[in-house]
C-alpha atoms as a PDB file:
ATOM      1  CA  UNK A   1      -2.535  17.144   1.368  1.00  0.00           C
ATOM      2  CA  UNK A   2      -2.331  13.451  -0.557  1.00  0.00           C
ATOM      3  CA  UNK A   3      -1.293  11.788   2.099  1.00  0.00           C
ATOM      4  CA  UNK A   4      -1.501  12.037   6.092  1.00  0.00           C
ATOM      5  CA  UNK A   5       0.938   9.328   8.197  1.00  0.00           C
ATOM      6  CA  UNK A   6      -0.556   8.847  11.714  1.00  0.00           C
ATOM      7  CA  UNK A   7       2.297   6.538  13.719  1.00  0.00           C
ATOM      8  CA  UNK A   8       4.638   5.654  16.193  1.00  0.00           C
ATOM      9  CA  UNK A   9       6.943   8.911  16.470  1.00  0.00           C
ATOM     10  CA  UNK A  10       9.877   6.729  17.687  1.00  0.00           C
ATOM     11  CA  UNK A  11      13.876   7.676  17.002  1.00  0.00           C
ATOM     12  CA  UNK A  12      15.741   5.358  15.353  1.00  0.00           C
ATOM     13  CA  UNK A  13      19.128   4.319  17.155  1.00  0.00           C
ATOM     14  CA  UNK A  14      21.067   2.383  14.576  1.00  0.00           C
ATOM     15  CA  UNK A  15      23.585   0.190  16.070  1.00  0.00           C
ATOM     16  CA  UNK A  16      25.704  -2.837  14.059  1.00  0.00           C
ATOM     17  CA  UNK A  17      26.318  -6.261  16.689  1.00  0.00           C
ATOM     18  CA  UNK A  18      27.668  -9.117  16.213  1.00  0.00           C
ATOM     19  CA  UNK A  19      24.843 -12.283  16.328  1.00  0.00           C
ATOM     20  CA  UNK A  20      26.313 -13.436  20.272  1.00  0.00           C
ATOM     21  CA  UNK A  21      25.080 -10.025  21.340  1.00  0.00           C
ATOM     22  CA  UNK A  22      21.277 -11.258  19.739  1.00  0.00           C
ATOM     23  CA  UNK A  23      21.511 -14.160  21.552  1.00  0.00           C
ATOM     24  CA  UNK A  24      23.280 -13.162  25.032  1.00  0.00           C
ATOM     25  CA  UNK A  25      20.165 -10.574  25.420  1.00  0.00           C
ATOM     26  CA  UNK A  26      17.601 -13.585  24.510  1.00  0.00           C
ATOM     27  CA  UNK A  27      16.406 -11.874  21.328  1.00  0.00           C
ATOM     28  CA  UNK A  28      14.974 -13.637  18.622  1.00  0.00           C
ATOM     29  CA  UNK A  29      17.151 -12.525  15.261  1.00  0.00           C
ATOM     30  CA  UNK A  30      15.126 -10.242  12.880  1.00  0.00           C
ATOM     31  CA  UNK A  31      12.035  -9.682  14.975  1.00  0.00           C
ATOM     32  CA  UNK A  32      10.769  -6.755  17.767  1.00  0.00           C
ATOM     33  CA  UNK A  33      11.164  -6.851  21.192  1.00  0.00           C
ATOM     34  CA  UNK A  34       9.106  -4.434  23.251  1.00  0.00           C
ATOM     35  CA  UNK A  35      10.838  -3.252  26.379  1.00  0.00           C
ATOM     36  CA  UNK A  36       8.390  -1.801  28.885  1.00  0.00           C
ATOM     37  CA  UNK A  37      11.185  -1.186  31.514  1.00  0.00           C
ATOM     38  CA  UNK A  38      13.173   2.232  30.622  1.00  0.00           C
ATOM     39  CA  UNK A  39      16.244   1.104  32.895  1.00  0.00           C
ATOM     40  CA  UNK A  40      16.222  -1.783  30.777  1.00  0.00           C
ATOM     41  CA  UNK A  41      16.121  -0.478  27.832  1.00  0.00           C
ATOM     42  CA  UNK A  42      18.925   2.047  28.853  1.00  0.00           C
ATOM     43  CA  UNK A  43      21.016  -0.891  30.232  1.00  0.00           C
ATOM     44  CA  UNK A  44      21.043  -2.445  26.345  1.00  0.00           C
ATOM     45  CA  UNK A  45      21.858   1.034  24.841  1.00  0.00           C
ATOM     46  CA  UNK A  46      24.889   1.163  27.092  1.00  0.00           C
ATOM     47  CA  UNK A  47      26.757  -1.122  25.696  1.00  0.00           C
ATOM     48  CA  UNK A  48      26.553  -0.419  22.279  1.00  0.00           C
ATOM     49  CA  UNK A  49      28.420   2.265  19.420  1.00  0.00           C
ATOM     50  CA  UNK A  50      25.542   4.275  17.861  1.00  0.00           C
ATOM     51  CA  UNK A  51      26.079   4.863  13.620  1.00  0.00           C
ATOM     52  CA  UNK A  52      23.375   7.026  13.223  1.00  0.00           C
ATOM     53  CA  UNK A  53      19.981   8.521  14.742  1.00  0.00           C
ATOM     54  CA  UNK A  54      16.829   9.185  12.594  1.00  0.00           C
ATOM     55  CA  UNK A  55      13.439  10.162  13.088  1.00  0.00           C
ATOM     56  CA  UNK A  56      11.221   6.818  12.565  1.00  0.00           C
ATOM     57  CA  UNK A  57       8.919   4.571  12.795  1.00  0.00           C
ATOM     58  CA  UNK A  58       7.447   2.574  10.142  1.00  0.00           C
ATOM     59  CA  UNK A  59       4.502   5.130   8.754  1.00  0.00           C
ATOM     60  CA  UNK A  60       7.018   7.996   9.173  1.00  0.00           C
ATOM     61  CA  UNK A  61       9.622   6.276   6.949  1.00  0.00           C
ATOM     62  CA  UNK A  62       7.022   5.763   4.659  1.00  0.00           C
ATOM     63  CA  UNK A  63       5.917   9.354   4.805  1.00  0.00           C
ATOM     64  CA  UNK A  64       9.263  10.269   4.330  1.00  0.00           C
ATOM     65  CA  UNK A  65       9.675   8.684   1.121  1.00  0.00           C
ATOM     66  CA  UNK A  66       6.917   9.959  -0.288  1.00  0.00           C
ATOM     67  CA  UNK A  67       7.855  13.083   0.533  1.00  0.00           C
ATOM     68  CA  UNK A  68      10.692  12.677  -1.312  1.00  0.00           C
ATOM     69  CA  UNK A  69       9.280  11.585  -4.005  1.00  0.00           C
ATOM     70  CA  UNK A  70       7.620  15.050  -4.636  1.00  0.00           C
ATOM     71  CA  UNK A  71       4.005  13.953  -2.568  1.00  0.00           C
ATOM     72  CA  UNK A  72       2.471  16.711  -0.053  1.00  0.00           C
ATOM     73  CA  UNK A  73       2.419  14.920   3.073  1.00  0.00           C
ATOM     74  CA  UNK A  74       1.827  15.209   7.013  1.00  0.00           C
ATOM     75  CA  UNK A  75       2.392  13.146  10.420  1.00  0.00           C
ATOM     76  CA  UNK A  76       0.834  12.987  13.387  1.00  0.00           C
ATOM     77  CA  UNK A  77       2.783  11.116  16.214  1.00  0.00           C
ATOM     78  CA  UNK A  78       3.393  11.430  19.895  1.00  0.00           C
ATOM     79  CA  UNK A  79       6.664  12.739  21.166  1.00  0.00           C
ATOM     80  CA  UNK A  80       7.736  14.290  24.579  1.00  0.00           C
ATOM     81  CA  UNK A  81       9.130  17.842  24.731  1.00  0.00           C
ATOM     82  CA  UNK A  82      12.718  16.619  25.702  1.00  0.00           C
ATOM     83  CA  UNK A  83      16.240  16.385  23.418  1.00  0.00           C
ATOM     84  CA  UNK A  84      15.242  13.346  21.427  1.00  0.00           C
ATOM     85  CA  UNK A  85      11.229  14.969  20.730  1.00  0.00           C
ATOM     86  CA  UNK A  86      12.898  18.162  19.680  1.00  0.00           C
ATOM     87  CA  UNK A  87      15.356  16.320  17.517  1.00  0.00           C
ATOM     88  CA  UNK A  88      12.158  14.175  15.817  1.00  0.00           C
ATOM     89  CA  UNK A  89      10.541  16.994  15.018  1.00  0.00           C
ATOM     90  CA  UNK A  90      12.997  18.984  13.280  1.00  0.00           C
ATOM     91  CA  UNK A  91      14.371  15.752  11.603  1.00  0.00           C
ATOM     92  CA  UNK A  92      10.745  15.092   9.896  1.00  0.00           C
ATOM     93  CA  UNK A  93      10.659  18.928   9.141  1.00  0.00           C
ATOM     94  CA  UNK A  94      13.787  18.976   7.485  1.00  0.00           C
ATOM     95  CA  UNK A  95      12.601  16.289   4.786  1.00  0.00           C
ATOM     96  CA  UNK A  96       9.290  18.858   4.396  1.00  0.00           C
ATOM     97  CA  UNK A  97       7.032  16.752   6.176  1.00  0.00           C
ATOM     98  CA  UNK A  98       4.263  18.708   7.830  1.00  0.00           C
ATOM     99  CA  UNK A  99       4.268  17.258  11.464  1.00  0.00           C
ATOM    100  CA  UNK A 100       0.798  17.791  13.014  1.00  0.00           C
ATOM    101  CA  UNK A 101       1.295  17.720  16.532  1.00  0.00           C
ATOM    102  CA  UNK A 102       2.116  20.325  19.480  1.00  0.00           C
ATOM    103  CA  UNK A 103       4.310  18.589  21.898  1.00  0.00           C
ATOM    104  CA  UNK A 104       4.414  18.793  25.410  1.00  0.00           C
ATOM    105  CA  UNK A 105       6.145  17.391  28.614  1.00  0.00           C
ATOM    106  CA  UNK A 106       5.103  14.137  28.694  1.00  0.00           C
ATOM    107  CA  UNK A 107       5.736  11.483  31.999  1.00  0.00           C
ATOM    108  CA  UNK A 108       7.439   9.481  29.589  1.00  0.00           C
ATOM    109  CA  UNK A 109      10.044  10.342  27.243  1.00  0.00           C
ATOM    110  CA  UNK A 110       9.945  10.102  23.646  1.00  0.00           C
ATOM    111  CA  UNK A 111      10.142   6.357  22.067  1.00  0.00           C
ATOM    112  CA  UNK A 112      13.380   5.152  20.783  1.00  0.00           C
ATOM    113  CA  UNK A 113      13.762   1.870  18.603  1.00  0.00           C
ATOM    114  CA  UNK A 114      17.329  -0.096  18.938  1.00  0.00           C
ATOM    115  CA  UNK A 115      17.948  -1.318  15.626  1.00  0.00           C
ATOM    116  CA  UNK A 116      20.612  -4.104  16.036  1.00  0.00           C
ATOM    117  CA  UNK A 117      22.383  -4.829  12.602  1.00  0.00           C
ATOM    118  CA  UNK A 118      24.069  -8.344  12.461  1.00  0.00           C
ATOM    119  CA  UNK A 119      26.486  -8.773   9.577  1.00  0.00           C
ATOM    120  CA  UNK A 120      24.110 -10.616   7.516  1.00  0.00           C
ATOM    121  CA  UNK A 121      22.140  -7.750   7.267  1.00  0.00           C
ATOM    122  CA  UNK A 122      19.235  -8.760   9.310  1.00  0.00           C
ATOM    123  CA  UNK A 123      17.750  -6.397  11.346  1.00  0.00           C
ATOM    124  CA  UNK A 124      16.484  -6.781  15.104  1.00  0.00           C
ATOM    125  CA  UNK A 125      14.596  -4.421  16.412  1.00  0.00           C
ATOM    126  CA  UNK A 126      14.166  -3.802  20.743  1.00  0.00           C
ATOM    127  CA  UNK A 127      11.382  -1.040  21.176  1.00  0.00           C
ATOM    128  CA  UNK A 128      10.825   1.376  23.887  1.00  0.00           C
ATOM    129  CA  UNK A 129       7.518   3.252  22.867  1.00  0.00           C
ATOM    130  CA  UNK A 130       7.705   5.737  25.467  1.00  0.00           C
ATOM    131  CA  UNK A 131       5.199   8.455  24.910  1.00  0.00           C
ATOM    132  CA  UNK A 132       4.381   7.222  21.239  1.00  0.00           C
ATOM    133  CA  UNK A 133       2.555   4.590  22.364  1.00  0.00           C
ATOM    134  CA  UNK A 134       0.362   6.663  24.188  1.00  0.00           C
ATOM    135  CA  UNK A 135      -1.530   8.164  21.433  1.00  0.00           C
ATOM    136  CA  UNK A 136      -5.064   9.206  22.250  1.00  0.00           C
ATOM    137  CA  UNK A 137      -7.967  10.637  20.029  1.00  0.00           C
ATOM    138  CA  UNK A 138      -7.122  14.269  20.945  1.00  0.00           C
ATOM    139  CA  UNK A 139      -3.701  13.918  19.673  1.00  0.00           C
ATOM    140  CA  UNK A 140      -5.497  13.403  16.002  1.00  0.00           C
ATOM    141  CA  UNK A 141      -5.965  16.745  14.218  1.00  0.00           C
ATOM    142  CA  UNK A 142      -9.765  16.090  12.469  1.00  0.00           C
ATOM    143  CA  UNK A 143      -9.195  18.892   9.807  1.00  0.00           C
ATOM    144  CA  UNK A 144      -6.153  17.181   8.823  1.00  0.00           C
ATOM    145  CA  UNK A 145      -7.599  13.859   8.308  1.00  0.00           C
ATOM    146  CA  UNK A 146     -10.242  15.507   6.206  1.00  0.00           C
ATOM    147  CA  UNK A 147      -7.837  17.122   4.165  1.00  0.00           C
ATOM    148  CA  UNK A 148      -6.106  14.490   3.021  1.00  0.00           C
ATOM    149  CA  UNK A 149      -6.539  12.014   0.093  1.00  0.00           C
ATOM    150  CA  UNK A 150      -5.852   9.255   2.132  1.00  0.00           C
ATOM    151  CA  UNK A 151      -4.415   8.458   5.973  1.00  0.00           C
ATOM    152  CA  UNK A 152      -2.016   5.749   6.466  1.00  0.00           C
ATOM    153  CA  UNK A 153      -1.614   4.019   9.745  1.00  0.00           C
ATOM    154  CA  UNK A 154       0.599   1.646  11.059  1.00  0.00           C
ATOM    155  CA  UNK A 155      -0.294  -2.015  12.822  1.00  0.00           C
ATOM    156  CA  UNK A 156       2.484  -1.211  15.259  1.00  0.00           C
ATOM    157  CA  UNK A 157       0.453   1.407  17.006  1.00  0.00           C
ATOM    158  CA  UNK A 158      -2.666  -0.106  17.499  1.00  0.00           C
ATOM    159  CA  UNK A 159      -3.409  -1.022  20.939  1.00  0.00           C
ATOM    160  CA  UNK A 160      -6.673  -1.302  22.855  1.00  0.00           C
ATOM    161  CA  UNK A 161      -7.919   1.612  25.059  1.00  0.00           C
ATOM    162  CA  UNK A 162      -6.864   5.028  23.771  1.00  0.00           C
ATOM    163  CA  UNK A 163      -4.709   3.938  20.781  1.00  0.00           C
ATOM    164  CA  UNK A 164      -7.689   2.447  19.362  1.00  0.00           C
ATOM    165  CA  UNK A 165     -10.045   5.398  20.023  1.00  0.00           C
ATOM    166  CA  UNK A 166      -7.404   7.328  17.818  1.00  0.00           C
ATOM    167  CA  UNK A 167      -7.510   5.062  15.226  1.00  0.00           C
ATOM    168  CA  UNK A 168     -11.040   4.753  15.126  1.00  0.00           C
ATOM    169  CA  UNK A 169     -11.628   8.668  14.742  1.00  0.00           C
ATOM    170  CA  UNK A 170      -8.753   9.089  12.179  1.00  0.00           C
ATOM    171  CA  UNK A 171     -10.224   6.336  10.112  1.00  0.00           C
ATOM    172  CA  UNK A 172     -14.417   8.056  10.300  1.00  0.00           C
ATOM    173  CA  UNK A 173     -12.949  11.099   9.497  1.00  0.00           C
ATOM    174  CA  UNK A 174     -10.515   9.642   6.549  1.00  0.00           C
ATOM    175  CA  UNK A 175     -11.270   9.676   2.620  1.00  0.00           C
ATOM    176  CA  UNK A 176      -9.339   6.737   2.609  1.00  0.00           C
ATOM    177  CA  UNK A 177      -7.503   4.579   4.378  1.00  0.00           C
ATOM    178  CA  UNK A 178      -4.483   2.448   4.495  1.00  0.00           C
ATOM    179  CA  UNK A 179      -2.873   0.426   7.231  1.00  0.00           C
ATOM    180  CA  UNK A 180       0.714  -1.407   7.522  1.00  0.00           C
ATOM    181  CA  UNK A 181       0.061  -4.675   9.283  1.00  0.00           C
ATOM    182  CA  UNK A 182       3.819  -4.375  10.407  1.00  0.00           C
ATOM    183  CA  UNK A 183       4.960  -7.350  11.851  1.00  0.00           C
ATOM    184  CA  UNK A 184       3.816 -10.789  12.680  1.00  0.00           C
ATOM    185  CA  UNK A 185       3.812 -10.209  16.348  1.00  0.00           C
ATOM    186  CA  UNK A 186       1.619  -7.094  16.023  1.00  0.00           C
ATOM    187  CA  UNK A 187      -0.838  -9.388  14.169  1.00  0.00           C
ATOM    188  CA  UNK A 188      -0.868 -12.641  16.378  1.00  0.00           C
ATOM    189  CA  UNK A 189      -1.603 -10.065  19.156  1.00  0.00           C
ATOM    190  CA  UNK A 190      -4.515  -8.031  18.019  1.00  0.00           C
ATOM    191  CA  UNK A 191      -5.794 -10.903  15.343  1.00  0.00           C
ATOM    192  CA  UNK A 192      -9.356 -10.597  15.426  1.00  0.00           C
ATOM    193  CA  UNK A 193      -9.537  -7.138  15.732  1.00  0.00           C
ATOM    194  CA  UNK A 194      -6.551  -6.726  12.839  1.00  0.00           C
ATOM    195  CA  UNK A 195      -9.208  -8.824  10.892  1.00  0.00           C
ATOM    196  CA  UNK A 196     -11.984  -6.514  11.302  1.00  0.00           C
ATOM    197  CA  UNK A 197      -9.667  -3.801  10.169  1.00  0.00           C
ATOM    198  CA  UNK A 198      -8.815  -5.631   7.194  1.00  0.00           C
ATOM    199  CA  UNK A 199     -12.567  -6.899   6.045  1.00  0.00           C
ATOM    200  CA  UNK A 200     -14.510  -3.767   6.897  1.00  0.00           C
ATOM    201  CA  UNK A 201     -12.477  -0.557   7.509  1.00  0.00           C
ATOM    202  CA  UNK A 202      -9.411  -0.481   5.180  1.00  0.00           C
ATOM    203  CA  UNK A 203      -9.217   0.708   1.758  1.00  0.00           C
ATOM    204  CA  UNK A 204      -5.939  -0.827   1.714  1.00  0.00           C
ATOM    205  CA  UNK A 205      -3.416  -3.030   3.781  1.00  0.00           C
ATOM    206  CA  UNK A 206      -0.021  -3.771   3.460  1.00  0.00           C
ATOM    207  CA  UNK A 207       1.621  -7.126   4.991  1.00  0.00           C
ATOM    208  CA  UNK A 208       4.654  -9.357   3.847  1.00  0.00           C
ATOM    209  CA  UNK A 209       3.975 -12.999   3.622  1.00  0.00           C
ATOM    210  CA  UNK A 210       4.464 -14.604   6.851  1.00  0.00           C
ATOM    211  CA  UNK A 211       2.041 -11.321   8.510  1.00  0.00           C
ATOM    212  CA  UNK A 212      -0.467 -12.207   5.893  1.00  0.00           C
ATOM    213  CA  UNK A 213      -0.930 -15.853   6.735  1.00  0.00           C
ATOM    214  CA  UNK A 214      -0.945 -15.308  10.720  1.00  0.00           C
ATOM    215  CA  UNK A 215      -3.504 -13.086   9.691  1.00  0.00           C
ATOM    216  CA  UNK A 216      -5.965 -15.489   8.527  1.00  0.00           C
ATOM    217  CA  UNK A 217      -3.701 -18.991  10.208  1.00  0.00           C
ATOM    218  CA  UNK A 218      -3.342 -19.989   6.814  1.00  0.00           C
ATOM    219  CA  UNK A 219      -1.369 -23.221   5.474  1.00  0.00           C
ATOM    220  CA  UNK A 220      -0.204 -21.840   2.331  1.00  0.00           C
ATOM    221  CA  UNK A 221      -0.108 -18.642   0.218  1.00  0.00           C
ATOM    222  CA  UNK A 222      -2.921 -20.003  -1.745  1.00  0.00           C
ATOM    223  CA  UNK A 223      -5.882 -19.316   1.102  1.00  0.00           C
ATOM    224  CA  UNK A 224      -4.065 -16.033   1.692  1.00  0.00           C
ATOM    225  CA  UNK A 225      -5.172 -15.668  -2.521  1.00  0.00           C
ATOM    226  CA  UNK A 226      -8.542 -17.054  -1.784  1.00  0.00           C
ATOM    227  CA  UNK A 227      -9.053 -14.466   1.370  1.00  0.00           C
ATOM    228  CA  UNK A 228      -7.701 -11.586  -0.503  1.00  0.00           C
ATOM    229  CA  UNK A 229     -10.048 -12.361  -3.569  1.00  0.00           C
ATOM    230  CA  UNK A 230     -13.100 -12.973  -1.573  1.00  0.00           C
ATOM    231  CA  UNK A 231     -12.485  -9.718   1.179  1.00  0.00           C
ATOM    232  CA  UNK A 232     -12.277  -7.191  -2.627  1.00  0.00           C
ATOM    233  CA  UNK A 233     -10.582  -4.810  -1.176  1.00  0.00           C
ATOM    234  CA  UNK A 234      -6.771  -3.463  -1.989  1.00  0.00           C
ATOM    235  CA  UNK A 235      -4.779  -6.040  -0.293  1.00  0.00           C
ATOM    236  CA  UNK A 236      -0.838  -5.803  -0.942  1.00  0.00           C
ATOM    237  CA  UNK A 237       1.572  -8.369   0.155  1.00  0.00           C
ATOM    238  CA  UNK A 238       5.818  -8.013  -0.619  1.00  0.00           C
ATOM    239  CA  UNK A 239       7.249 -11.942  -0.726  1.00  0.00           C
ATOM    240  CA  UNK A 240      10.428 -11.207  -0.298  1.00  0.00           C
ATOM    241  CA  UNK A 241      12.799 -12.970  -2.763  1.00  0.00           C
ATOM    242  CA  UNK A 242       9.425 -13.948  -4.579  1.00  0.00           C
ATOM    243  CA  UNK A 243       8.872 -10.023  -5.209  1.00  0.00           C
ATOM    244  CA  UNK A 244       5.451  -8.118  -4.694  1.00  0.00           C
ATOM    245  CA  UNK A 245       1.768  -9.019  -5.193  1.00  0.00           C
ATOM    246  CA  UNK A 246      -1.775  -6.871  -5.326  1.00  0.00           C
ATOM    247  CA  UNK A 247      -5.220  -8.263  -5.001  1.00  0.00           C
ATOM    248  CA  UNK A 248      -8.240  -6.734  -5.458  1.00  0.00           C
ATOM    249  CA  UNK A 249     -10.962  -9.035  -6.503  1.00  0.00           C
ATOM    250  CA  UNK A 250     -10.122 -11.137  -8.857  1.00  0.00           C
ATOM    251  CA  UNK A 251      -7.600  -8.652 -10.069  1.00  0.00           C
ATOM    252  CA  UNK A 252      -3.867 -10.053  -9.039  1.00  0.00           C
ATOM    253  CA  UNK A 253      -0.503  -8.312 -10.166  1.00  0.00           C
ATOM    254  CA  UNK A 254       2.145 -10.003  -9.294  1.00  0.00           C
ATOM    255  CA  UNK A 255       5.909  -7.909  -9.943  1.00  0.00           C
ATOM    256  CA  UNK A 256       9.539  -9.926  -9.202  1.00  0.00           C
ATOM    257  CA  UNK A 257      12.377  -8.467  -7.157  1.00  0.00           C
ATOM    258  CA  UNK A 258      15.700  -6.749  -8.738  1.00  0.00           C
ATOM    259  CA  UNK A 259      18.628  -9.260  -9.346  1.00  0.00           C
ATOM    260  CA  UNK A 260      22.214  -8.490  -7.979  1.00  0.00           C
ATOM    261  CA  UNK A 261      21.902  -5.785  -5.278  1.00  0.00           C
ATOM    262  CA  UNK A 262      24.342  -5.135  -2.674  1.00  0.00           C
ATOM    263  CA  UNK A 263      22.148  -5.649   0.506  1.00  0.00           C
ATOM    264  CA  UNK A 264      23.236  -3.586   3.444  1.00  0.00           C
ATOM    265  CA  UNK A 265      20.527  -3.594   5.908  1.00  0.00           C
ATOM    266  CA  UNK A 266      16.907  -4.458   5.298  1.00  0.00           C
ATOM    267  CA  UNK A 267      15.537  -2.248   7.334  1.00  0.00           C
ATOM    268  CA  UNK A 268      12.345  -0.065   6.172  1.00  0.00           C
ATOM    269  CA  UNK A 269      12.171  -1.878   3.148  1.00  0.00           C
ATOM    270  CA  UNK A 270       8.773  -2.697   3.499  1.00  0.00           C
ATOM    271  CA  UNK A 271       7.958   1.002   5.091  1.00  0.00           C
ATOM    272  CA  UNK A 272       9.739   2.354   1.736  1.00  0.00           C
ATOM    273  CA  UNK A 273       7.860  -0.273  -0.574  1.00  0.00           C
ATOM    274  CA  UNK A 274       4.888   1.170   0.788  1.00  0.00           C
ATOM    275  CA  UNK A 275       5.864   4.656  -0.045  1.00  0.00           C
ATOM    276  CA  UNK A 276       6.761   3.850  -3.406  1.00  0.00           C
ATOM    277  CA  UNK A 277       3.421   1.819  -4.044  1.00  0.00           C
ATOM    278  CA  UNK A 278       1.102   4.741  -2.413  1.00  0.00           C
ATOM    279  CA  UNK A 279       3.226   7.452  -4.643  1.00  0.00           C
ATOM    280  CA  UNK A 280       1.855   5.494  -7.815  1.00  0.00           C
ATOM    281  CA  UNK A 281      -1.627   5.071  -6.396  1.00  0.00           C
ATOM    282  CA  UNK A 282      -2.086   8.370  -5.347  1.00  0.00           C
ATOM    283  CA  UNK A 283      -0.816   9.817  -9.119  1.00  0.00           C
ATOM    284  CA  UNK A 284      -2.904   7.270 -10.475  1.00  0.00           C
ATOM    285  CA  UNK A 285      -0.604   5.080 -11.923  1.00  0.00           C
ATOM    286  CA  UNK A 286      -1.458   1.504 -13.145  1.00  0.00           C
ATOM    287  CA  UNK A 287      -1.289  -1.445 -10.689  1.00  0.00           C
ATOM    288  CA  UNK A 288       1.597  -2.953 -11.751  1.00  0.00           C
ATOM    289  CA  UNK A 289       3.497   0.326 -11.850  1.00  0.00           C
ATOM    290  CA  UNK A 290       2.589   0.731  -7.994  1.00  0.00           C
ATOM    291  CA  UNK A 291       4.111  -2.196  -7.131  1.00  0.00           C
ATOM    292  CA  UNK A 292       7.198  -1.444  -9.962  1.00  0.00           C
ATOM    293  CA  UNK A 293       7.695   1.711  -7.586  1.00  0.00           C
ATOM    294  CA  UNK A 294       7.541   0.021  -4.145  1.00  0.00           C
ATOM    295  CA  UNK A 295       9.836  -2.841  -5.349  1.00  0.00           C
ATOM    296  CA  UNK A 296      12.333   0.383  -6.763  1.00  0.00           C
ATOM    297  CA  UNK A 297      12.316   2.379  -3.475  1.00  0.00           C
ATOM    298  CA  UNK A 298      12.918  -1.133  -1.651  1.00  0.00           C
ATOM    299  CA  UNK A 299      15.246  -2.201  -3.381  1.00  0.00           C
ATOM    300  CA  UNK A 300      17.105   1.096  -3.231  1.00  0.00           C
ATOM    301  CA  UNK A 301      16.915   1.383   0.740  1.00  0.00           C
ATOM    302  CA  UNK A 302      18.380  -2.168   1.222  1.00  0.00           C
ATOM    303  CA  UNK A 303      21.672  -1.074  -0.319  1.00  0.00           C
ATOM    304  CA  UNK A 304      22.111   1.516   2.688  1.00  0.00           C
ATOM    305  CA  UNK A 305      22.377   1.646   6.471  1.00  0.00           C
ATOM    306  CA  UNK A 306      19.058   2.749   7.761  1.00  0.00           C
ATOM    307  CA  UNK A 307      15.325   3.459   6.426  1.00  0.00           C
ATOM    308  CA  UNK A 308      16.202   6.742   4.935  1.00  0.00           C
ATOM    309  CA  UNK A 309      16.864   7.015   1.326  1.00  0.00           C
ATOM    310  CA  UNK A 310      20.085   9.526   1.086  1.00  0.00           C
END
């Protein structure tokens, strides 16, 4: 296999709002919100008009993608065997992902993500990880970590306790390893141990700007340059309108973003610039060509509801 995703198995629930519904339910616009409370959680879902379900979370989008772009790929994730863990299973089937894990009744239900569209296209995202987040080192199939080229794992599901313990034997078994920082409140969270990922356990780690500098509570992009250059290992970070940039070393590639797209919804465009990136690292293409294909398979997901390319 070239590439095993180990994640949050969460369904997406795409819904578009209007921005008084972001602020009546005191979310902040373009962020996550975890919701521990299922009856809350239900209670927000009740007043809203789904568009679309999908099976998601950030590593699976990614996986996804690559699978579409031709890559033999895998997931492991936690799901419940109820509607929504039947429907995630068959969803990441049906895009010939290999899905590594033997479900069971779980005391909590499979993990949904709301993912509130405002007309700007901003995304806000309320999370119920249900079973997902409970993840636990006997959920992660060894043989399949050793198997693949490389395992890619997502910031989102790191937790301390048994989330950890799963990431830590995925990541001794692993050829190589990648990690999605994926969002700024995953990293002020778990900082120091995020760190530790980043300076001694990762082969490579993807973060957009603003994740990058919590990371290291930097002023400016600059120290984020000096940190990257100094830690010499893969460190990829997407700028937004400022486009993409790789450091390894002293080695920095820096790619701009394509002019005059129609921007739906951003979301997975940083799950789907990951894709595209590990697609031309994993078929040994040249750094700037990696970040070429990220930027193309973000860019392309942007112009369309939802973090599946159709």
């Amino acid at each position: 296999m070239n590439i095993l995703g180990i994640g949050n198995a969460i369904v997406d629930v795409i819904c578009k709002v209007e921005d008084k519904f972001i602020s009546q339910n005191d979310l902040e616009k373009g962020n996550m919100k975890l919701i521990f409370d299922e009856s809350e959680f239900k209670k927000l879902l009740s007043n809203l008009k789904i568009e679309k379900t999908i099976s998601g979370g950030s590593v699976a989008n990614s996986i996804v993608g690559l699978s579409q772009l031709g890559n033999k790929v895998g997931f492991i994730g936690k799901v419940s065997e109820d509607d929504l863990g039947e429907k995630y299973e068959s969803g990441l089937k049906n895009e010939k992902v290999d899905f590594i894990y033997n479900k069971k009744k779980e005391s909590l239900p499979t993990g949904t993500c709301l993912i509130l569209v405002t007309p700007d296209s901003e995304r806000t995202m309320c999370t119920f990880l249900g079973t997902a987040g409970k993840i636990n080192e006997n959920d992660i199939n060894t043989n399949a970590v050793k198997n693949s080229e490389m395992v890619f794992l997502e910031g989102y599901l790191w937790d301390k306790g048994d989330p950890k313990k799963a990431f830590d034997k995925a990541i001794k078994s692993a050829q190589k390893v990648a990690m999605s920082l994926s969002d700024k409140f995953c990293v002020d969270r778990h900082k120091d141990h995020f760190l530790n990922l980043v300076k001694d356990k990762l082969d490579i780690t993807f973060a957009n700007e603003q994740e990058a500098m919590s990371l290291i509570n930097a002023k400016n992009f600059d120290e984020v340059i000096k940190f990257a250059k100094q830690n010499k290992k893969l460190i990829v970070i997407t700028r937004g309108e400022k486009g993409a940039v790789s450091i390894y070393g002293d080695n920095i590639v820096e790619v701009g973003v394509k002019k005059n797209l129609k921007i739906i919804d951003l979301t997975g465009a940083g799950d789907l610039f990951a894709a595209g990136y590990l697609h031309g690292y994993i078929n040994s293409m040249s750094e700037k060509e990696c970040l070429e294909k990220g930027t193309d398979m973000s860019s392309k997901i942007i112009q369309q509801i939802g973090a599946r390319l159709s």
